[in-house]
PDB file of N, CA and C in Angstrom:
ATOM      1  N   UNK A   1       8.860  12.557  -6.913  1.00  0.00           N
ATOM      2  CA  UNK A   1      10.262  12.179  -6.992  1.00  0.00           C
ATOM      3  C   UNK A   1      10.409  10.701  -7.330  1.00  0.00           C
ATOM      4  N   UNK A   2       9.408   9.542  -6.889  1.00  0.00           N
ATOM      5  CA  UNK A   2       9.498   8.316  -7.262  1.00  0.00           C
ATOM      6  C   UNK A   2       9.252   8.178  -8.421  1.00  0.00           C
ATOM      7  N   UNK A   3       8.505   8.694  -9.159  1.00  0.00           N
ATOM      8  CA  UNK A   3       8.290   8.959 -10.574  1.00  0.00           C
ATOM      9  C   UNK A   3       9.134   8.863 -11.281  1.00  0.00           C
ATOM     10  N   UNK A   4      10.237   9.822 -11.132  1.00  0.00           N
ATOM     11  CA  UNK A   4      11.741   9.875 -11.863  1.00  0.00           C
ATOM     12  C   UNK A   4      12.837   8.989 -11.185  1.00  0.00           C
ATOM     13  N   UNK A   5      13.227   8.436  -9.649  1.00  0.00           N
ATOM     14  CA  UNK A   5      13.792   8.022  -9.614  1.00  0.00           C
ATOM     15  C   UNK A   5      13.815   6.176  -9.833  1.00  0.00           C
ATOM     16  N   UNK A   6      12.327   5.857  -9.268  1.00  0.00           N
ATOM     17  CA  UNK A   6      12.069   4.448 -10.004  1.00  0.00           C
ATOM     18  C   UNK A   6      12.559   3.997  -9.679  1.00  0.00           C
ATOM     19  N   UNK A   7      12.367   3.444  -8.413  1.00  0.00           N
ATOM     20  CA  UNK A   7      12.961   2.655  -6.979  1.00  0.00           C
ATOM     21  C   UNK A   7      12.624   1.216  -7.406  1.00  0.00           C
ATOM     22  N   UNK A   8      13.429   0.136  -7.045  1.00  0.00           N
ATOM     23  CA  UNK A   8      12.879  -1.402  -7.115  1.00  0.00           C
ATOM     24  C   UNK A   8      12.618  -2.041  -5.961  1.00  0.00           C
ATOM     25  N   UNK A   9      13.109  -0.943  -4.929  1.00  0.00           N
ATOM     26  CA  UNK A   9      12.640  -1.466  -3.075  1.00  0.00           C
ATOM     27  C   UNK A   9      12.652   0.133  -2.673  1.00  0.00           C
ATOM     28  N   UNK A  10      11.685  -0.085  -1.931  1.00  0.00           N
ATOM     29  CA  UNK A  10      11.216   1.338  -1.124  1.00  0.00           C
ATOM     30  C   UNK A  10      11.164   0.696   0.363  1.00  0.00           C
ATOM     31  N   UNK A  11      12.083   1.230   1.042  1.00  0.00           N
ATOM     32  CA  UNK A  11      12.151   1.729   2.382  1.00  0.00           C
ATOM     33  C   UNK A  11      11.351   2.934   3.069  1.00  0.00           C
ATOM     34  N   UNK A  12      10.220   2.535   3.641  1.00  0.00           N
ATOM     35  CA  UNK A  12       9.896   3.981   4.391  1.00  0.00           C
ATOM     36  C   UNK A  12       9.154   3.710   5.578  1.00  0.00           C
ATOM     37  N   UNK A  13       8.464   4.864   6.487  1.00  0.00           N
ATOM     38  CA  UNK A  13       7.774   4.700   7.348  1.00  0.00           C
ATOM     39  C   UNK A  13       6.206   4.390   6.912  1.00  0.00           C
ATOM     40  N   UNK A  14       5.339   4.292   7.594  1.00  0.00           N
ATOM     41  CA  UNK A  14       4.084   3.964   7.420  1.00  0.00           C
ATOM     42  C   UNK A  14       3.111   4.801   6.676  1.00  0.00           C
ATOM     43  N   UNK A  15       3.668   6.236   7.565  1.00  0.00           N
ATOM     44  CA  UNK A  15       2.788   7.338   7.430  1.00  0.00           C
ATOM     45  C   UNK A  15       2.979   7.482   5.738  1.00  0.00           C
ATOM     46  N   UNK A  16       3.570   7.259   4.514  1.00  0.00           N
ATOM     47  CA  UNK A  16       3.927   7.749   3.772  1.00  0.00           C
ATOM     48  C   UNK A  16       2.761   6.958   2.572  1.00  0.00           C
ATOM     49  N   UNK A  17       3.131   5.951   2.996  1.00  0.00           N
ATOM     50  CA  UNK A  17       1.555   4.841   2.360  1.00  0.00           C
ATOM     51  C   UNK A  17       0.269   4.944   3.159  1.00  0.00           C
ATOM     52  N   UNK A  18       0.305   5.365   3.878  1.00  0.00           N
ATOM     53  CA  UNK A  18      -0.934   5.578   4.762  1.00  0.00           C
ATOM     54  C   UNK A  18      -1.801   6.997   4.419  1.00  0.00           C
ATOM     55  N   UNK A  19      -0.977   8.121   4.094  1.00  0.00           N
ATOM     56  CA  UNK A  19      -1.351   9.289   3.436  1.00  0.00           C
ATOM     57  C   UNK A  19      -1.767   9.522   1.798  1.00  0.00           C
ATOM     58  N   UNK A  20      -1.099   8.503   1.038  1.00  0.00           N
ATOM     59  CA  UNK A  20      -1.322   8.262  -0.049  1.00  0.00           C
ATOM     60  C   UNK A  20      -2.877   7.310  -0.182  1.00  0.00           C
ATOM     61  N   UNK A  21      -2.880   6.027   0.184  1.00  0.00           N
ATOM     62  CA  UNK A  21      -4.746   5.735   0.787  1.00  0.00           C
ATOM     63  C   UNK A  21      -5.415   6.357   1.463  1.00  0.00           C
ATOM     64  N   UNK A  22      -4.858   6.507   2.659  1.00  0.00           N
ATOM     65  CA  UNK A  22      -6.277   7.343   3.294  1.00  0.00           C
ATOM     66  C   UNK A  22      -6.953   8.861   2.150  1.00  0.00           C
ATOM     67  N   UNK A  23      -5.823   9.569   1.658  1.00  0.00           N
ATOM     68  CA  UNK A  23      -5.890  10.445   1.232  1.00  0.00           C
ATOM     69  C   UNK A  23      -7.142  10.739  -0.201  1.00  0.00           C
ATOM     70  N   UNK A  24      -6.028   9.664  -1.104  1.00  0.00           N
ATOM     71  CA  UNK A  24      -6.351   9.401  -2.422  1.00  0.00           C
ATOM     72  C   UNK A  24      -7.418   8.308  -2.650  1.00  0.00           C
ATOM     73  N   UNK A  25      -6.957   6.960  -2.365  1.00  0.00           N
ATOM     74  CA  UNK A  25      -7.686   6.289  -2.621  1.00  0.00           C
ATOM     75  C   UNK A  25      -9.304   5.434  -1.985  1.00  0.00           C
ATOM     76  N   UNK A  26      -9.311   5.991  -0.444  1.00  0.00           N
ATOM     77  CA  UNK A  26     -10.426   5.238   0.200  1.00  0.00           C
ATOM     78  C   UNK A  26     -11.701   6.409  -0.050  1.00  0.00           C
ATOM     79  N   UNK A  27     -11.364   7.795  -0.153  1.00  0.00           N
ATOM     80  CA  UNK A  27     -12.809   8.635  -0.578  1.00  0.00           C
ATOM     81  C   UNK A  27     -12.917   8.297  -2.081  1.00  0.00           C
ATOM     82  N   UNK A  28     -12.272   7.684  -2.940  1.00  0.00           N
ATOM     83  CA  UNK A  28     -12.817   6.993  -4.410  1.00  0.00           C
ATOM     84  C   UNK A  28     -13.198   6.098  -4.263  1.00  0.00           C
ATOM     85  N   UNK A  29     -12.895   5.250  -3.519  1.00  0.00           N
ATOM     86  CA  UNK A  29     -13.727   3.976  -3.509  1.00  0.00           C
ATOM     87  C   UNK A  29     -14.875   3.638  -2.303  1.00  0.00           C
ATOM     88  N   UNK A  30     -14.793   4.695  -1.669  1.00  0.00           N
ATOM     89  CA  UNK A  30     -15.720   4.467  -0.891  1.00  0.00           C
ATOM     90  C   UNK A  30     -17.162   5.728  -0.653  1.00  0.00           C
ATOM     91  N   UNK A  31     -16.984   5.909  -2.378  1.00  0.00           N
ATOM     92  CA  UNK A  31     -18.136   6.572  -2.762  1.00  0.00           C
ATOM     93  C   UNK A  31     -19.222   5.998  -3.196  1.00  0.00           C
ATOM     94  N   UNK A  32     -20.657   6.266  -3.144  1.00  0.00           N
ATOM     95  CA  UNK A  32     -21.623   5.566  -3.490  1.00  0.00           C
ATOM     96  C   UNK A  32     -21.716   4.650  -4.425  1.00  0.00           C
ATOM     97  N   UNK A  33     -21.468   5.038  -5.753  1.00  0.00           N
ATOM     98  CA  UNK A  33     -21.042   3.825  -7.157  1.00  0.00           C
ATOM     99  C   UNK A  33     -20.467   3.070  -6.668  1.00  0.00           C
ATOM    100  N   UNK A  34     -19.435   3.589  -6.799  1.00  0.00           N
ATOM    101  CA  UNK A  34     -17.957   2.668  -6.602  1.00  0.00           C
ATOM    102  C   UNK A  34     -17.802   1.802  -5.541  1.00  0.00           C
ATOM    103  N   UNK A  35     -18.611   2.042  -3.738  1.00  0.00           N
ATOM    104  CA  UNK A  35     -18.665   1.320  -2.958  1.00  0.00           C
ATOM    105  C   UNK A  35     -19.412  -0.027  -3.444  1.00  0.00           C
ATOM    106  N   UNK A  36     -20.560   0.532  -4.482  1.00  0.00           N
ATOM    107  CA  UNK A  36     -21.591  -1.142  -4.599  1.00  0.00           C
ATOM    108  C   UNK A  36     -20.625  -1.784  -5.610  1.00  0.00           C
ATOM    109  N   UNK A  37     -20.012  -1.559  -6.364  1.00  0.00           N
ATOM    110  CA  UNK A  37     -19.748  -2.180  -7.089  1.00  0.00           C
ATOM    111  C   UNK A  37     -18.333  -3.108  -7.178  1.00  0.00           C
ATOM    112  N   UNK A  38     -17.442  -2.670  -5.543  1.00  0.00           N
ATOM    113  CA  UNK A  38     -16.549  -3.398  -4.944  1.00  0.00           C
ATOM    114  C   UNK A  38     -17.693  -4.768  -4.007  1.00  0.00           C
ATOM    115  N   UNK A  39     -18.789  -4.403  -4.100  1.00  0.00           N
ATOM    116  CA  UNK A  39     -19.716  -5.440  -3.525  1.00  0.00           C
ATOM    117  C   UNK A  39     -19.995  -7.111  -4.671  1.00  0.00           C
ATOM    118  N   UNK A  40     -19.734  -6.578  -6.254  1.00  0.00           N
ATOM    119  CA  UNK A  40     -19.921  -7.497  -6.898  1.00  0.00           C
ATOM    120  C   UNK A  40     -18.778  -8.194  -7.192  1.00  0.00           C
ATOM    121  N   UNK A  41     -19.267  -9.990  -6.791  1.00  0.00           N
ATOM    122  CA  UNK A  41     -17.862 -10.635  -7.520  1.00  0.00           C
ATOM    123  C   UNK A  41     -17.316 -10.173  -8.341  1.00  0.00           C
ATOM    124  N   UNK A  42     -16.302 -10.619  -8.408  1.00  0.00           N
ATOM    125  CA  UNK A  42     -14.902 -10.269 -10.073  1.00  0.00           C
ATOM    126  C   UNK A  42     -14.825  -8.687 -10.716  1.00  0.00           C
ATOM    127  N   UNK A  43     -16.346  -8.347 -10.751  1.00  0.00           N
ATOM    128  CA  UNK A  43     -16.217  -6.673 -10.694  1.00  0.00           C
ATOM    129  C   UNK A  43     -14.880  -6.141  -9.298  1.00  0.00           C
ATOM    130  N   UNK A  44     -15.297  -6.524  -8.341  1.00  0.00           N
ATOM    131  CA  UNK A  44     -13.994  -6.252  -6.816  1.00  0.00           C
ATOM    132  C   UNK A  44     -12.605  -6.483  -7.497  1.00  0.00           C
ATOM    133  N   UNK A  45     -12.502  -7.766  -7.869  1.00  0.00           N
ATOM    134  CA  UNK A  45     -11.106  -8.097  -8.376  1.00  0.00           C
ATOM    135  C   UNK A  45     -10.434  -7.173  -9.654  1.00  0.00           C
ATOM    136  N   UNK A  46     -11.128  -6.588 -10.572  1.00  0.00           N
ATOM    137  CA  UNK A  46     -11.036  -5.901 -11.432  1.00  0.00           C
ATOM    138  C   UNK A  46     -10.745  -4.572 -10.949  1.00  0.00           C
ATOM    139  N   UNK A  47     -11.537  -3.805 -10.304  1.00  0.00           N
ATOM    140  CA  UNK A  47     -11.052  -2.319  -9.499  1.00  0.00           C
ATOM    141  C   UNK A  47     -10.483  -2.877  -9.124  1.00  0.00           C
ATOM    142  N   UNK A  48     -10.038  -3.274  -7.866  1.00  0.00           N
ATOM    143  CA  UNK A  48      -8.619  -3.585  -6.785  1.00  0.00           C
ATOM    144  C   UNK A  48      -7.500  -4.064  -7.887  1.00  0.00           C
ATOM    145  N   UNK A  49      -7.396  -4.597  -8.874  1.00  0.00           N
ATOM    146  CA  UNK A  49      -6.208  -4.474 -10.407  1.00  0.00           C
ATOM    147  C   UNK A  49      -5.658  -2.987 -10.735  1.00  0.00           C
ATOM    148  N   UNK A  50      -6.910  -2.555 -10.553  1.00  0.00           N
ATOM    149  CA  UNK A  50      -6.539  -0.913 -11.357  1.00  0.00           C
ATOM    150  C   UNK A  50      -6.176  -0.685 -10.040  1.00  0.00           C
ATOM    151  N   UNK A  51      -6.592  -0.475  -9.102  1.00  0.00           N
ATOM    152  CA  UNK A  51      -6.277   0.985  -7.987  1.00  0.00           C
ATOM    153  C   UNK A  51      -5.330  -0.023  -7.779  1.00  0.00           C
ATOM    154  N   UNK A  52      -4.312  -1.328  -7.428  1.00  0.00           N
ATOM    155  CA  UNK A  52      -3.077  -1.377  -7.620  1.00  0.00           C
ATOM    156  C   UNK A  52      -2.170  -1.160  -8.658  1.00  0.00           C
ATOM    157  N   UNK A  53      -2.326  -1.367  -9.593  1.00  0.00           N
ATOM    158  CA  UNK A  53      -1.278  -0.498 -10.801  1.00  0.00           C
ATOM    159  C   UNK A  53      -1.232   0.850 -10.668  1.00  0.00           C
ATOM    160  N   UNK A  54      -2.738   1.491 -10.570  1.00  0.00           N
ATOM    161  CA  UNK A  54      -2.269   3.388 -10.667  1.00  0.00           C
ATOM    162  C   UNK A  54      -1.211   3.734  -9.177  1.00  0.00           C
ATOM    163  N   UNK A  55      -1.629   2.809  -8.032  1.00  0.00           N
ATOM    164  CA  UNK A  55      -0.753   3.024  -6.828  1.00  0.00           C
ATOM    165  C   UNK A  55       0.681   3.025  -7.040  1.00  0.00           C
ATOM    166  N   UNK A  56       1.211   1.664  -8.043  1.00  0.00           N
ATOM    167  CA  UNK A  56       2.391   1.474  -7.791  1.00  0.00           C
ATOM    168  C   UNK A  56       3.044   2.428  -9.308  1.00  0.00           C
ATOM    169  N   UNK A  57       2.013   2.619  -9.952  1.00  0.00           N
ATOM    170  CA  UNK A  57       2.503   3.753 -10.804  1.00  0.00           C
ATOM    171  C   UNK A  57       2.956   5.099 -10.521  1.00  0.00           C
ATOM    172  N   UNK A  58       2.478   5.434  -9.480  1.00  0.00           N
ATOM    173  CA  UNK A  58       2.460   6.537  -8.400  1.00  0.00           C
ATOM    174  C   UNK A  58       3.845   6.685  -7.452  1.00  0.00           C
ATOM    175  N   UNK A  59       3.980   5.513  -7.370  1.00  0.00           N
ATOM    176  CA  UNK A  59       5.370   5.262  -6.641  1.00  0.00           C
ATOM    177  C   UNK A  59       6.784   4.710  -7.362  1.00  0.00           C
ATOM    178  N   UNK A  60       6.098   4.996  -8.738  1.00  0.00           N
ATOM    179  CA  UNK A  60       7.589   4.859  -9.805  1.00  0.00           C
ATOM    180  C   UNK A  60       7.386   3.376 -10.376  1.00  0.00           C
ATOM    181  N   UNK A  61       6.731   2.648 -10.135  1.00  0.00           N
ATOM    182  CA  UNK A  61       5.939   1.638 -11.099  1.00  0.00           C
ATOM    183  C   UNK A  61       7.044   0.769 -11.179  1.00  0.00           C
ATOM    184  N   UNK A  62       8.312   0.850 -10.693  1.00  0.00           N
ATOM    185  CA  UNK A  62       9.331   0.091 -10.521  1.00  0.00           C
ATOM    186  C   UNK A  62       9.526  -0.540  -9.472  1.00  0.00           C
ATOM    187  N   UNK A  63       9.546  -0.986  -8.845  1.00  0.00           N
ATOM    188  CA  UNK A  63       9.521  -1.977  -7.258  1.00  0.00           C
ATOM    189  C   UNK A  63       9.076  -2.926  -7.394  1.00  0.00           C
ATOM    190  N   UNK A  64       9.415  -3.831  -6.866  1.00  0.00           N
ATOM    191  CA  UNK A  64       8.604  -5.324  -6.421  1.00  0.00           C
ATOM    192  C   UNK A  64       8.280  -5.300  -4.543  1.00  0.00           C
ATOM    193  N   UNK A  65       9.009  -4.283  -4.032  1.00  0.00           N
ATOM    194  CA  UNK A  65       8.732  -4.782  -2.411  1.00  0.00           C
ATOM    195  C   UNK A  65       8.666  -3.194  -1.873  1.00  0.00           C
ATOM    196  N   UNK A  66       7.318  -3.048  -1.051  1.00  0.00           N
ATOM    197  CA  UNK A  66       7.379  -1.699  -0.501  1.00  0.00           C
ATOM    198  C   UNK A  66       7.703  -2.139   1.023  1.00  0.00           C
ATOM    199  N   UNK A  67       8.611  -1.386   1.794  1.00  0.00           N
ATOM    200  CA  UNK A  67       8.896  -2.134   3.538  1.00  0.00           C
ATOM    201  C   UNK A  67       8.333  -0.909   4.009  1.00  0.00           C
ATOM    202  N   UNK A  68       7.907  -1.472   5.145  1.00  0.00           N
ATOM    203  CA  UNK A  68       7.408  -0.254   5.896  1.00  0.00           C
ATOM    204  C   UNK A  68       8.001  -0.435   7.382  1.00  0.00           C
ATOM    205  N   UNK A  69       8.541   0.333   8.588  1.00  0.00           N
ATOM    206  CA  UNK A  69       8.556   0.214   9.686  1.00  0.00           C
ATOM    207  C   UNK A  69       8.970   1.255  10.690  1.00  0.00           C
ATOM    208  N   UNK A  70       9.199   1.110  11.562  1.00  0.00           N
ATOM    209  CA  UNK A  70       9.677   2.271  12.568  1.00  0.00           C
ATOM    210  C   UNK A  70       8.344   2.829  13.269  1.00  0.00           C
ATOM    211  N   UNK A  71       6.967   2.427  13.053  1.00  0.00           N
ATOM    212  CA  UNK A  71       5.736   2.452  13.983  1.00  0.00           C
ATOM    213  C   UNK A  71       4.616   1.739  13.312  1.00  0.00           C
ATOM    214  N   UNK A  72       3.622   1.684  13.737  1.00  0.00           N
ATOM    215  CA  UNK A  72       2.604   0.679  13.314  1.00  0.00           C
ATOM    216  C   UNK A  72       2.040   1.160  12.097  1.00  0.00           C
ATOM    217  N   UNK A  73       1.672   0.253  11.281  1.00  0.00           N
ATOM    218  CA  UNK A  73       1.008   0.808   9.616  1.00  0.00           C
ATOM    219  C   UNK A  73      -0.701   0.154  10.538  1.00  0.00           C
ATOM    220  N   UNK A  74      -1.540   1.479   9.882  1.00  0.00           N
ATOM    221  CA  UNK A  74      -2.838   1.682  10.392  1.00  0.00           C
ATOM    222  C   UNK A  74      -3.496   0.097   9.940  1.00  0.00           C
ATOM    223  N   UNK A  75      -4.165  -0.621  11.026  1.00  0.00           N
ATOM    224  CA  UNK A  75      -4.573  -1.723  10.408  1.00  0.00           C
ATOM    225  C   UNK A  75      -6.007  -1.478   9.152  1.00  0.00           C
ATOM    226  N   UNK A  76      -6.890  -0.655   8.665  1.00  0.00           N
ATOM    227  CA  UNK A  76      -7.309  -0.881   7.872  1.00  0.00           C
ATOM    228  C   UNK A  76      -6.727  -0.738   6.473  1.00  0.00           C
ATOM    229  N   UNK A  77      -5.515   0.101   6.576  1.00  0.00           N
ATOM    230  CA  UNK A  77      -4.650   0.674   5.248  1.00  0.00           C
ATOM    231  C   UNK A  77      -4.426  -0.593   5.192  1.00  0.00           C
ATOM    232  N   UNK A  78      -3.688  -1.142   6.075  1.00  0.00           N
ATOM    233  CA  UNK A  78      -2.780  -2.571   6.048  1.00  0.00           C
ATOM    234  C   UNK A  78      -3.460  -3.756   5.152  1.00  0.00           C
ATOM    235  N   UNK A  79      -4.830  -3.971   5.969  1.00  0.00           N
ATOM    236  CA  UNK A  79      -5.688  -5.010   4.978  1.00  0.00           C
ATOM    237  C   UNK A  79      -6.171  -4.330   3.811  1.00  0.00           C
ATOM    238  N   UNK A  80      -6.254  -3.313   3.339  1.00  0.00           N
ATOM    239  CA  UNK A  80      -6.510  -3.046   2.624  1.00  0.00           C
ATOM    240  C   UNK A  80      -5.493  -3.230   1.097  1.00  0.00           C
ATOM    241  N   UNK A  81      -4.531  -3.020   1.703  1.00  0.00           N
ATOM    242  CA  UNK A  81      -3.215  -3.417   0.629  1.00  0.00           C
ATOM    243  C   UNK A  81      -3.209  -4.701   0.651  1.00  0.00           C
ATOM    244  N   UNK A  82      -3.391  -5.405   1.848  1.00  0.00           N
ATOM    245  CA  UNK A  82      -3.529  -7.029   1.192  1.00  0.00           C
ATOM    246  C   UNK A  82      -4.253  -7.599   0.630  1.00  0.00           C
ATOM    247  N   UNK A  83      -5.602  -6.998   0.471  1.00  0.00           N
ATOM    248  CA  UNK A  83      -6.940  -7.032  -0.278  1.00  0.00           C
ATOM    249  C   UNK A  83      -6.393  -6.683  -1.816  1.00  0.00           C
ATOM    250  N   UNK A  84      -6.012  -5.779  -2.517  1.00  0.00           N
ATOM    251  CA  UNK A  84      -5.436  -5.064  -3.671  1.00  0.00           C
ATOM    252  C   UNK A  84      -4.377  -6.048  -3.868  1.00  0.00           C
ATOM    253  N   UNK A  85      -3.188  -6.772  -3.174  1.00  0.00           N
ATOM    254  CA  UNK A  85      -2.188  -7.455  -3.503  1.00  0.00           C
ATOM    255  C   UNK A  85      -0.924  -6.594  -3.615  1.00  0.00           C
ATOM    256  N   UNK A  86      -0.998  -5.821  -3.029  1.00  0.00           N
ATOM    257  CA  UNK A  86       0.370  -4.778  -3.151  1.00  0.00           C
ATOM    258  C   UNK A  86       1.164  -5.135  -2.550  1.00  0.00           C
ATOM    259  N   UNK A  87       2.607  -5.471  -2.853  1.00  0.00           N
ATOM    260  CA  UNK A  87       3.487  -5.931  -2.398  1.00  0.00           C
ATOM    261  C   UNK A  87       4.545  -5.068  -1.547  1.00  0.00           C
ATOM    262  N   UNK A  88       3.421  -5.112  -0.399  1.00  0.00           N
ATOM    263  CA  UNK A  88       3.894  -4.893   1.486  1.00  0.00           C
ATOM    264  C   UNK A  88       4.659  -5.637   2.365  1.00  0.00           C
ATOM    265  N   UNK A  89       5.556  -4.771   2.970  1.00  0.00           N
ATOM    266  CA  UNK A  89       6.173  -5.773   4.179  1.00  0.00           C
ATOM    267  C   UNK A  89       5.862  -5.293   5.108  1.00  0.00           C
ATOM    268  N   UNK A  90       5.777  -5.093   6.234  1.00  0.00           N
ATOM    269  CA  UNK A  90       5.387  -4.659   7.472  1.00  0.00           C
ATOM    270  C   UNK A  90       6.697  -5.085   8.237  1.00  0.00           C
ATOM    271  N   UNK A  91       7.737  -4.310   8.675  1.00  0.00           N
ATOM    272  CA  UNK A  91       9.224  -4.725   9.601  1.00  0.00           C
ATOM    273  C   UNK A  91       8.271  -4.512  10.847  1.00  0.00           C
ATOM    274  N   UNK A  92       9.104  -5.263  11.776  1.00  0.00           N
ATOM    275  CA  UNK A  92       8.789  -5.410  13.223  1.00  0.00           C
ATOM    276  C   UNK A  92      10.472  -5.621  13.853  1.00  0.00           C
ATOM    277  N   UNK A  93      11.194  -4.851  14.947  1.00  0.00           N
ATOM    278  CA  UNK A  93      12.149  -4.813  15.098  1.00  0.00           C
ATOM    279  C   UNK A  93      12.636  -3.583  16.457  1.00  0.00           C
ATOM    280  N   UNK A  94      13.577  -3.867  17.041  1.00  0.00           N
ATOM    281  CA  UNK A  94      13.810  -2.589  17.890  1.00  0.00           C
ATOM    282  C   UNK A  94      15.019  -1.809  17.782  1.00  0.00           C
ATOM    283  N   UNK A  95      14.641  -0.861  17.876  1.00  0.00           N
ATOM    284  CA  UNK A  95      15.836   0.094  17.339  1.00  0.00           C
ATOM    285  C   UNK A  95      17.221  -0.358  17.950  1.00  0.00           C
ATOM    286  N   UNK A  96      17.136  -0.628  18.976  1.00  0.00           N
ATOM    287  CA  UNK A  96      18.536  -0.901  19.763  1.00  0.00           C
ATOM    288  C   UNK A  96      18.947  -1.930  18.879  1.00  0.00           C
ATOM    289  N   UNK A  97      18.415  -2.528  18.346  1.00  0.00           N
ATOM    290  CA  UNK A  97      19.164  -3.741  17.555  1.00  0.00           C
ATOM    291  C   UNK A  97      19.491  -3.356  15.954  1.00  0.00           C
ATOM    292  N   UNK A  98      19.238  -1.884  15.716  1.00  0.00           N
ATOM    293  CA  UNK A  98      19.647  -1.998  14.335  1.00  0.00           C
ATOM    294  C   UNK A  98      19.102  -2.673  13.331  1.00  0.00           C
ATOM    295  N   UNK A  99      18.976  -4.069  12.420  1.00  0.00           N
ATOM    296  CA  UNK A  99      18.010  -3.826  11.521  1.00  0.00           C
ATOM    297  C   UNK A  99      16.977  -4.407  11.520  1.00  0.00           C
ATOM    298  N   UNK A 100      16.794  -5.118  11.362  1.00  0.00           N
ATOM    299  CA  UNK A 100      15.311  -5.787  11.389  1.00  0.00           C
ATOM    300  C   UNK A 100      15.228  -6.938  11.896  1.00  0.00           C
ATOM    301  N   UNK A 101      14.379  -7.797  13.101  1.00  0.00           N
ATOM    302  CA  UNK A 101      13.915  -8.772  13.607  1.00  0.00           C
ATOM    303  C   UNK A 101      13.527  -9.570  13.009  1.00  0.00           C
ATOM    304  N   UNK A 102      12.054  -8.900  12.514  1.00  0.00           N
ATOM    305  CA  UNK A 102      11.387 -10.133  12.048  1.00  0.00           C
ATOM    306  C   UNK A 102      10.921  -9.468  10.624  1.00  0.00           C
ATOM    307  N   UNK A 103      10.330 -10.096   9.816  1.00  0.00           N
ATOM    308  CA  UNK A 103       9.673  -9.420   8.779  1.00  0.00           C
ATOM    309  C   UNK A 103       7.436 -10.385   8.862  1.00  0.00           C
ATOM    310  N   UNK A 104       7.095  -9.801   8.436  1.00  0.00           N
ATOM    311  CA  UNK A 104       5.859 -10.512   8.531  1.00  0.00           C
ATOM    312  C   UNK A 104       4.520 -10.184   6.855  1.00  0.00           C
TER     313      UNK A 104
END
C-alpha cells in the first residue's frame, strides 16, 4: 500500500519496521558472503547504500522521516537503521499527554 500511496512522513508503531528487518533484511545480510563482506571498509558503506534505498523503496521511496512510537523499537533493529542512515525517529511520550514529549 506504501508503494502506491507514497507517504513523505510515516507514522507507525515499531513492530512494523521491525518485521520488515528482522524479516527481510538481517537473514541477507547476515549470511556467510554477505556477513564478510559488511566486514570490509567502504565495501560496508556501499551495501548499507543499497539495503537503504531498496528499504525506503519498499516503503514508497517518498518520505524523508519514518516516526516510530507507542512501545520500544528493538534495540538491535534500532542501531541497525542508524548504521544504514535511515531516517528514524524514535517518539518517547505518555499517552495521557497526547502527543509527543520528547523526540530523540
Amino acid at each position: 500500500a506504501m508503494g502506491e500511496v507514497r507517504p513523505h512522513v510515516i507514522c507507525s508503531v515499531p513492530m512494523i519496521i521491525e518485521k520488515v528487518v528482522k524479516k527481510q533484511i538481517f537473514p541477507i545480510i547476515g549470511s556467510g558472503l554477505m556477513k564478510t563482506a559488511l566486514q570490509i571498509p567502504l565495501i560496508d558503506n556501499v551495501i548499507y547504500t543499497q539495503v537503504r534505498k531498496k528499504l525506503m523503496t519498499t516503503l514508497g521511496g517518498e518520505f524523508y522521516e519514518f516516526i516510530v512510537g507507542g512501545a520500544a523499537l528493538n534495540p538491535d533493529v534500532e542501531e541497525f537503521l542508524h548504521r544504514i542512515k535511515f531516517p528514524i525517529t524514535v517518539g518517547y511520550g505518555m499517552t495521557e499527554c497526547g502527543p509527543l514529549i520528547s523526540l530523540r
